[in-house]
PDB file of N, CA and C in Angstrom:
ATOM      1  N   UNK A   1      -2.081   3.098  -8.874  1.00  0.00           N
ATOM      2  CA  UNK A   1      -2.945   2.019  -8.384  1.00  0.00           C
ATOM      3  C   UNK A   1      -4.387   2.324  -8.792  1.00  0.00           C
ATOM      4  N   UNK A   2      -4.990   1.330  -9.078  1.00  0.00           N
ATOM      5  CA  UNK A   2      -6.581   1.532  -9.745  1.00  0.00           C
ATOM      6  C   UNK A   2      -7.289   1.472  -8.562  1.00  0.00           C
ATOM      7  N   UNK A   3      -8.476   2.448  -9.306  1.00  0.00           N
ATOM      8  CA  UNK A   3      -9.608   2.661  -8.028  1.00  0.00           C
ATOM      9  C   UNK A   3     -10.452   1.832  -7.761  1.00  0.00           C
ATOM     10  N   UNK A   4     -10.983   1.145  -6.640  1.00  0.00           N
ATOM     11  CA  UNK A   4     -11.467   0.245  -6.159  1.00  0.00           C
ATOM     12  C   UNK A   4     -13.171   0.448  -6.734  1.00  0.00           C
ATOM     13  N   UNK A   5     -14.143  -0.449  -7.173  1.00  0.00           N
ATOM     14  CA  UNK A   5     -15.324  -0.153  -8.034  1.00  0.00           C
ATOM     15  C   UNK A   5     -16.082   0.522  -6.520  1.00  0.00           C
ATOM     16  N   UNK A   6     -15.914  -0.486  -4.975  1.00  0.00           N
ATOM     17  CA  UNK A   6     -16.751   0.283  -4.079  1.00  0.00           C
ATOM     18  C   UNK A   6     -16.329   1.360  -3.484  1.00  0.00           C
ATOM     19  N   UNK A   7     -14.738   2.105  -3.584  1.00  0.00           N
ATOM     20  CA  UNK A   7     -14.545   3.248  -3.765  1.00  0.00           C
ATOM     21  C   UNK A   7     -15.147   4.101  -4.344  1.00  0.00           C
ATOM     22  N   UNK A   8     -16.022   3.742  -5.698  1.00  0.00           N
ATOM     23  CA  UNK A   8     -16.551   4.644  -6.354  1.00  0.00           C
ATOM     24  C   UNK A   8     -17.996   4.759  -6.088  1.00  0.00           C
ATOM     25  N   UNK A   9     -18.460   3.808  -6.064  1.00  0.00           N
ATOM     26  CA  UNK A   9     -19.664   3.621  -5.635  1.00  0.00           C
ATOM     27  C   UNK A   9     -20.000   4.396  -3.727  1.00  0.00           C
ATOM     28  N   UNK A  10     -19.192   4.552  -2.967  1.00  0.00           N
ATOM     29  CA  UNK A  10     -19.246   5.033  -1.940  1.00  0.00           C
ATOM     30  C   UNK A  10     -18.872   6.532  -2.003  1.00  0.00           C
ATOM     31  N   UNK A  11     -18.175   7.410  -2.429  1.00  0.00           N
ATOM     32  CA  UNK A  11     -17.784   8.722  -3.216  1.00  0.00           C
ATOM     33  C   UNK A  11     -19.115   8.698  -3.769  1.00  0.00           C
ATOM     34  N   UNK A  12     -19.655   8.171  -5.030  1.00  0.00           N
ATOM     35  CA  UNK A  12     -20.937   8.828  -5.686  1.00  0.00           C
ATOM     36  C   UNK A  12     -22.098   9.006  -4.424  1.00  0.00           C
ATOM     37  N   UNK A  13     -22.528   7.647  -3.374  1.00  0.00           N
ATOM     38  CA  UNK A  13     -23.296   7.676  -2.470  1.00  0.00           C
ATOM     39  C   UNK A  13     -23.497   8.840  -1.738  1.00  0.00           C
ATOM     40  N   UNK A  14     -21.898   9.286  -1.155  1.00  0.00           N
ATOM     41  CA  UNK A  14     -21.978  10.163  -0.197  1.00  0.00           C
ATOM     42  C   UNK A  14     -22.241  11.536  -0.840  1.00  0.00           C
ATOM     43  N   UNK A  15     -21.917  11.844  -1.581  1.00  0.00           N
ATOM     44  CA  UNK A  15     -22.387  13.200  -2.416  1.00  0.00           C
ATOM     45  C   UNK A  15     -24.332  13.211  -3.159  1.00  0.00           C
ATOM     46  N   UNK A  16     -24.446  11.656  -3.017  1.00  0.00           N
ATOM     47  CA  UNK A  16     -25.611  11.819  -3.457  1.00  0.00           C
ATOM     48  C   UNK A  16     -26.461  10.218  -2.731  1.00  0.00           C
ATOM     49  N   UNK A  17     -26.993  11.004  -1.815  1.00  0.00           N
ATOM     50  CA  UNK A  17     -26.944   9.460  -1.011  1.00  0.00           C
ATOM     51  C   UNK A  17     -28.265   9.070  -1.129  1.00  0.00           C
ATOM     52  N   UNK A  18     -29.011   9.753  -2.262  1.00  0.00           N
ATOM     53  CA  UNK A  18     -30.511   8.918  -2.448  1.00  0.00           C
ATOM     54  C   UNK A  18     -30.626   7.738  -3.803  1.00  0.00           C
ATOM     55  N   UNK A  19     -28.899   8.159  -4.113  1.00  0.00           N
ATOM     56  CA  UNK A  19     -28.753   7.777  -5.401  1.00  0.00           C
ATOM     57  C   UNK A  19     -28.747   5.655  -5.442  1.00  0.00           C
ATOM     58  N   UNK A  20     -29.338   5.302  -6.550  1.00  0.00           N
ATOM     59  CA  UNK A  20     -28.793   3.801  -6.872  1.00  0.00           C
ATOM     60  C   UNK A  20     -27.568   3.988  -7.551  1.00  0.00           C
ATOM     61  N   UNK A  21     -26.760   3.422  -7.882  1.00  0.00           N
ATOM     62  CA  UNK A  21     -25.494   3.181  -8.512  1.00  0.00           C
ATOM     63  C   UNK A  21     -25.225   1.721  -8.344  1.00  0.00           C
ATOM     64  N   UNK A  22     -25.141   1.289  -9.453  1.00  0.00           N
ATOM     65  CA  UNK A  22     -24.328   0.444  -9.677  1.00  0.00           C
ATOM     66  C   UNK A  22     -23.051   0.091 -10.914  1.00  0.00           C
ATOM     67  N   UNK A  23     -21.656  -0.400 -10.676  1.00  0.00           N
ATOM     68  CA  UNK A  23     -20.506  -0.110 -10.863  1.00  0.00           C
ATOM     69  C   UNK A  23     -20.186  -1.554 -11.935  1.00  0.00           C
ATOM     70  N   UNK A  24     -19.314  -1.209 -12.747  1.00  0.00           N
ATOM     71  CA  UNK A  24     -19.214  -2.530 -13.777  1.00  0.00           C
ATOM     72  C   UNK A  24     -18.063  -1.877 -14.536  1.00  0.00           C
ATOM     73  N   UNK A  25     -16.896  -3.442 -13.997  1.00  0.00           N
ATOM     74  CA  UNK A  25     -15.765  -3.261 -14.478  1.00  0.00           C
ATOM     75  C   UNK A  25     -15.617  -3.698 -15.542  1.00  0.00           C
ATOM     76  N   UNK A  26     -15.399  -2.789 -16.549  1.00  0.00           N
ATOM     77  CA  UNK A  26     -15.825  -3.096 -18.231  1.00  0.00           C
ATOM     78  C   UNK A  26     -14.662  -4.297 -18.740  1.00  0.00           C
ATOM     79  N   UNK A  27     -13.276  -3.903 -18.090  1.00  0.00           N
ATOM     80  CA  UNK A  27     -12.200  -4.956 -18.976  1.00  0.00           C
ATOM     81  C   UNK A  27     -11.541  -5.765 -17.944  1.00  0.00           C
ATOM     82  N   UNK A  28     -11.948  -6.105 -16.510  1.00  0.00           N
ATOM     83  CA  UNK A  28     -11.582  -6.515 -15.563  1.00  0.00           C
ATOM     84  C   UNK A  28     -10.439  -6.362 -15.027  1.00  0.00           C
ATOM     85  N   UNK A  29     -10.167  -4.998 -14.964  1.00  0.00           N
ATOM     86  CA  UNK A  29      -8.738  -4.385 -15.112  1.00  0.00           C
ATOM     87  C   UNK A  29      -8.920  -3.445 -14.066  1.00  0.00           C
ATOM     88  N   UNK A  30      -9.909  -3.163 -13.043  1.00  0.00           N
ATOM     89  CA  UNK A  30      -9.875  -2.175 -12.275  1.00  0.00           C
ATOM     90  C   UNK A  30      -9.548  -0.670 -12.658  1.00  0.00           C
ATOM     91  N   UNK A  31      -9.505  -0.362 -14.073  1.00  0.00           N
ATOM     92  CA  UNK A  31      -8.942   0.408 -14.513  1.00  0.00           C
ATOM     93  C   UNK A  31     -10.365   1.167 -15.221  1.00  0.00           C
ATOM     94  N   UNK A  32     -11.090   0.248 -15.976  1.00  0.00           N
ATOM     95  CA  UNK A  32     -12.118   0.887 -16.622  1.00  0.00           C
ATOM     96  C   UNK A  32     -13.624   0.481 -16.422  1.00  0.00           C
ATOM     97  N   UNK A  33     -14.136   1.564 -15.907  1.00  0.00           N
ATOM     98  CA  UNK A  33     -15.214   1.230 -15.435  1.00  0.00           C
ATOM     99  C   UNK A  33     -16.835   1.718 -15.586  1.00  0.00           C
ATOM    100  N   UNK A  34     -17.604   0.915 -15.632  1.00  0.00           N
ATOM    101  CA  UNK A  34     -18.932   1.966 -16.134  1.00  0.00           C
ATOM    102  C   UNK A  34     -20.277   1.907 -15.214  1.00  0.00           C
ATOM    103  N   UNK A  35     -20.705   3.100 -14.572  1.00  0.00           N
ATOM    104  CA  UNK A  35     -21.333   3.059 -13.798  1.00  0.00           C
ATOM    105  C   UNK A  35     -22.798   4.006 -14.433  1.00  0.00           C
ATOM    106  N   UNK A  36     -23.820   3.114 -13.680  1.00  0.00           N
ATOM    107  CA  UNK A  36     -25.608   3.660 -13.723  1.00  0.00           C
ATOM    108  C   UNK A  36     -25.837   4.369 -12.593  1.00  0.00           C
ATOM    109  N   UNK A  37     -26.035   5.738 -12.361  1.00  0.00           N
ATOM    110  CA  UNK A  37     -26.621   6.118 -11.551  1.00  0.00           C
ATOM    111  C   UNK A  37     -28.132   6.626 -11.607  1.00  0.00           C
ATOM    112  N   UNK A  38     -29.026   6.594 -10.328  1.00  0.00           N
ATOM    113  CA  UNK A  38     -30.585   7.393 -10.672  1.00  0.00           C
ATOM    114  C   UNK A  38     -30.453   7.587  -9.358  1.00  0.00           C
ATOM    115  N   UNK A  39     -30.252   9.320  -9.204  1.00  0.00           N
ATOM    116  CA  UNK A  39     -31.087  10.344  -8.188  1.00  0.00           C
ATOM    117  C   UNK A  39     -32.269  11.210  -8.354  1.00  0.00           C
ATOM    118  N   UNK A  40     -32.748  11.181  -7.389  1.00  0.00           N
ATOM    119  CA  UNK A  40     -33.495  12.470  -7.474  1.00  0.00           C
ATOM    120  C   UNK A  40     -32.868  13.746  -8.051  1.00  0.00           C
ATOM    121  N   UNK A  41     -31.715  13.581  -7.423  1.00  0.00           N
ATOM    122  CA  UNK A  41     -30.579  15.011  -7.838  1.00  0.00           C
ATOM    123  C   UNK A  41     -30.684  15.474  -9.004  1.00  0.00           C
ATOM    124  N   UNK A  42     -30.406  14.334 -10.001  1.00  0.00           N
ATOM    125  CA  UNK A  42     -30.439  14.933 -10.759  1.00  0.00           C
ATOM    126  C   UNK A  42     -31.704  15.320 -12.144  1.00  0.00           C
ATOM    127  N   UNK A  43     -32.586  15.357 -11.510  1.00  0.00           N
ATOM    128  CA  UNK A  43     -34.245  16.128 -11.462  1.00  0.00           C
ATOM    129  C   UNK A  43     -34.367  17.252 -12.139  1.00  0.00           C
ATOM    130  N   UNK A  44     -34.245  17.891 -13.326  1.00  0.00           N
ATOM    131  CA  UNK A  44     -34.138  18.928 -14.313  1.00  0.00           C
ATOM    132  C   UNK A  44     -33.043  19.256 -13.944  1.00  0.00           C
ATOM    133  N   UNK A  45     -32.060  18.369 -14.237  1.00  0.00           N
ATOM    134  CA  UNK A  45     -30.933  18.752 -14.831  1.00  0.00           C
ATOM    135  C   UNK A  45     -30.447  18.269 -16.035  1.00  0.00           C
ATOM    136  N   UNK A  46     -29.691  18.872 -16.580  1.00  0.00           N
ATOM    137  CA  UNK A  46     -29.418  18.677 -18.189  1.00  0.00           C
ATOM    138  C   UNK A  46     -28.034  17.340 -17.829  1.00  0.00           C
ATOM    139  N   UNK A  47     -27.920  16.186 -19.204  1.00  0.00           N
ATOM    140  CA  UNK A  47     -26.688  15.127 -18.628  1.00  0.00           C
ATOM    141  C   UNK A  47     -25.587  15.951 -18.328  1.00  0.00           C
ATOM    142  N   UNK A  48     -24.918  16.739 -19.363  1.00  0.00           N
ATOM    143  CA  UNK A  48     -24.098  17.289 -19.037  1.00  0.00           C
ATOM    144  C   UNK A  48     -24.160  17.853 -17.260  1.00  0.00           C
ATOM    145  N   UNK A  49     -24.571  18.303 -17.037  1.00  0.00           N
ATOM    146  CA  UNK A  49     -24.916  18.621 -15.161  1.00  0.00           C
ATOM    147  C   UNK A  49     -25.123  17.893 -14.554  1.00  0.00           C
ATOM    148  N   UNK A  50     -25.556  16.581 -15.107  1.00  0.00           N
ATOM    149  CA  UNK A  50     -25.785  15.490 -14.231  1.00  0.00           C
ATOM    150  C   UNK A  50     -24.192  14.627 -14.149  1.00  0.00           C
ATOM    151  N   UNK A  51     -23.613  14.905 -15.204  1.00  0.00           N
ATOM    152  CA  UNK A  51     -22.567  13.879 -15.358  1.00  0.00           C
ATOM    153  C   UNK A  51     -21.323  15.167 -14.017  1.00  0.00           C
ATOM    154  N   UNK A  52     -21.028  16.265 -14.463  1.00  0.00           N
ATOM    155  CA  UNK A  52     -20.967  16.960 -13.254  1.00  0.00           C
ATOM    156  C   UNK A  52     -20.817  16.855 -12.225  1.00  0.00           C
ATOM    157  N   UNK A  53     -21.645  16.516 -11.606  1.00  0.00           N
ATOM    158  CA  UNK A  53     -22.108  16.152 -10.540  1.00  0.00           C
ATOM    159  C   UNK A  53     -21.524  15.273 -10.093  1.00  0.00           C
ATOM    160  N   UNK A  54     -21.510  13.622 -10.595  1.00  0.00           N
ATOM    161  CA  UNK A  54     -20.617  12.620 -10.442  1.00  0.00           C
ATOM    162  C   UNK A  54     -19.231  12.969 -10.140  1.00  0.00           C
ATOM    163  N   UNK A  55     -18.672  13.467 -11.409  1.00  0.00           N
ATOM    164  CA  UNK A  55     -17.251  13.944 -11.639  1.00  0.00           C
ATOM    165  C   UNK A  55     -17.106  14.783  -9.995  1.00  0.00           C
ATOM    166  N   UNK A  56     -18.205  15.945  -9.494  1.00  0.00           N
ATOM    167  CA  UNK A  56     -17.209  16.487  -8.464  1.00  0.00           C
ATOM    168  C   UNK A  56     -17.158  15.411  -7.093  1.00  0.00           C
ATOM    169  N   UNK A  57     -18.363  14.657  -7.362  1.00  0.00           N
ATOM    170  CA  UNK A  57     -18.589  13.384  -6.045  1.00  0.00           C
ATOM    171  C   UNK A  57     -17.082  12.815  -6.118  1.00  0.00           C
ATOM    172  N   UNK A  58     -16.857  12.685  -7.600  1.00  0.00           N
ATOM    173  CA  UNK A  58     -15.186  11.939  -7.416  1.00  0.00           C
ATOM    174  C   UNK A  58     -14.264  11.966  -6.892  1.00  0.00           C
ATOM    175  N   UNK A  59     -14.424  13.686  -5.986  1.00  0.00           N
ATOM    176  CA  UNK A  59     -13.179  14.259  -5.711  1.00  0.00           C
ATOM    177  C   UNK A  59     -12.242  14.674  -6.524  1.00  0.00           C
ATOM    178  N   UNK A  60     -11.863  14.586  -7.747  1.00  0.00           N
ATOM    179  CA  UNK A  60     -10.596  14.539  -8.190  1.00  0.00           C
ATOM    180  C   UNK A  60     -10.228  13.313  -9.060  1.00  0.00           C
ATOM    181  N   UNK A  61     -10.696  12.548  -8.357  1.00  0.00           N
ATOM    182  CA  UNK A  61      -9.899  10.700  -8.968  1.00  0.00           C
ATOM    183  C   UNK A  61     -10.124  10.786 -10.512  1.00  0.00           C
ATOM    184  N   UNK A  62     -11.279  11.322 -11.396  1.00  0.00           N
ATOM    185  CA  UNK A  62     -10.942  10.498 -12.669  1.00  0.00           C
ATOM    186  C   UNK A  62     -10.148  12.031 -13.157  1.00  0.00           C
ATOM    187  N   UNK A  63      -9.354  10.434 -14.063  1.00  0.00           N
ATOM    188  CA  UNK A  63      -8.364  10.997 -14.913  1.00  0.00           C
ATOM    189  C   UNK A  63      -7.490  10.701 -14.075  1.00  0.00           C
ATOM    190  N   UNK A  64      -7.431  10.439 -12.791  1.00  0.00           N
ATOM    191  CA  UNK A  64      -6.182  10.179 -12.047  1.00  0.00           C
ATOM    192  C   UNK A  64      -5.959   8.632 -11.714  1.00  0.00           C
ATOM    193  N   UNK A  65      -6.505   8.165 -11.211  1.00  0.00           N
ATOM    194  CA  UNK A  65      -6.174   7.186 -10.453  1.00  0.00           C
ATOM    195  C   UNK A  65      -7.824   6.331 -10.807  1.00  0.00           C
ATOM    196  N   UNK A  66      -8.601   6.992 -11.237  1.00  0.00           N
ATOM    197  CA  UNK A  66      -9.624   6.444 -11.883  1.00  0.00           C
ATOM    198  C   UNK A  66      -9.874   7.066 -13.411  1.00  0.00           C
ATOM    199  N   UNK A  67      -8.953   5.583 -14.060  1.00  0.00           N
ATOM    200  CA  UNK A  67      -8.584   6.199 -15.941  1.00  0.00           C
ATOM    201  C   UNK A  67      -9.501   5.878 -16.460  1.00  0.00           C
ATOM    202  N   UNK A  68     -10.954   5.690 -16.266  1.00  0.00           N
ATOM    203  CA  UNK A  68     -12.265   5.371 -17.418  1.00  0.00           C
ATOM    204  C   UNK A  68     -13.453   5.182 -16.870  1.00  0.00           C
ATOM    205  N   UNK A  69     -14.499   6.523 -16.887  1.00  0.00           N
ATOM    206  CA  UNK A  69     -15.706   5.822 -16.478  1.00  0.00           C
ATOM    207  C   UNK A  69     -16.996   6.316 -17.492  1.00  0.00           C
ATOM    208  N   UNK A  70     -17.678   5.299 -17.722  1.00  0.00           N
ATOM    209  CA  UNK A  70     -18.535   5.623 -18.560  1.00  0.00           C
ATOM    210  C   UNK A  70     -19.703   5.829 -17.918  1.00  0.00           C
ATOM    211  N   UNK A  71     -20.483   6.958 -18.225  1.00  0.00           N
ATOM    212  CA  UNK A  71     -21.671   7.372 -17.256  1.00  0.00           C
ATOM    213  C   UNK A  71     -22.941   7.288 -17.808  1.00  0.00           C
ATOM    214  N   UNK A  72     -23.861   6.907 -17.144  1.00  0.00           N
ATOM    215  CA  UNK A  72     -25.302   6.727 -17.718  1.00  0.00           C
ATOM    216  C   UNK A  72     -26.200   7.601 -16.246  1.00  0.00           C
ATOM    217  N   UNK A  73     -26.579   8.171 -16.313  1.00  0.00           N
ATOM    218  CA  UNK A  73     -27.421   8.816 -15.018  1.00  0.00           C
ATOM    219  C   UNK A  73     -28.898   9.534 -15.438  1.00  0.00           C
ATOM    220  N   UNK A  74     -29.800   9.224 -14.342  1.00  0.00           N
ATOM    221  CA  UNK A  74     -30.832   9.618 -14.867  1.00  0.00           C
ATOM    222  C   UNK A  74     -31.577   9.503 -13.144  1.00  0.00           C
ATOM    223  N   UNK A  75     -32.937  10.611 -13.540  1.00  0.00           N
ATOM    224  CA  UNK A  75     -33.603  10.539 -12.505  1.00  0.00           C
ATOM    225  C   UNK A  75     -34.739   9.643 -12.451  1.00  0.00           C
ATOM    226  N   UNK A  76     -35.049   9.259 -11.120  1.00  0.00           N
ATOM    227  CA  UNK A  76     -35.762   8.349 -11.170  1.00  0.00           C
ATOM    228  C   UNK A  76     -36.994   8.393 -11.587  1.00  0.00           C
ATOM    229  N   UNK A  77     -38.463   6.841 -12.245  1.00  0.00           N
ATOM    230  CA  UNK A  77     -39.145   7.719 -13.033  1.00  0.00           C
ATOM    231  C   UNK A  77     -39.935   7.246 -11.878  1.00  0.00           C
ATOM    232  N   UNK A  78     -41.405   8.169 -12.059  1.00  0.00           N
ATOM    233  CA  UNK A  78     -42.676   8.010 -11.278  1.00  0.00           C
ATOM    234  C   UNK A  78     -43.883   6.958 -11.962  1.00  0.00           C
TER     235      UNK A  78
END
């Protein structure tokens, strides 16, 4: 069963709850999905660490039960 977009969006929140995110179902398939995040969090961190980050907010789900997410993340600017 595919992961719900405010499933994901609530998982990224709670691990990073200063974060904006917003979620966009690329093929309207609940299946593939591409999400913008901007925290503070991730504030000199390299993408790779930022993308990280997401992935452990996921719990687990991608690759499982969430088969596609494309990530854009960045900290917020001043």
């Amino acid at each position: 069963m595919p992961m719900n977009a405010r499933d994901i969006e609530q998982l990224i929140k709670d691990a990073l709850p200063d974060a904006t995110v917003v979620i966009e179902d690329l093929a309207g398939d609940g299946d593939h999905y591409a999400a913008r995040i901007v925290s503070a969090s991730f504030r000199g961190k390299s993408r790779v660490q930022q993308h990280q980050m997401v992935y452990a907010a996921l719990k687990g789900n991608m690759g499982g039960v969430l088969h596609a997410l494309a990530l854009q993340t960045s900290a917020p600017t001043e």
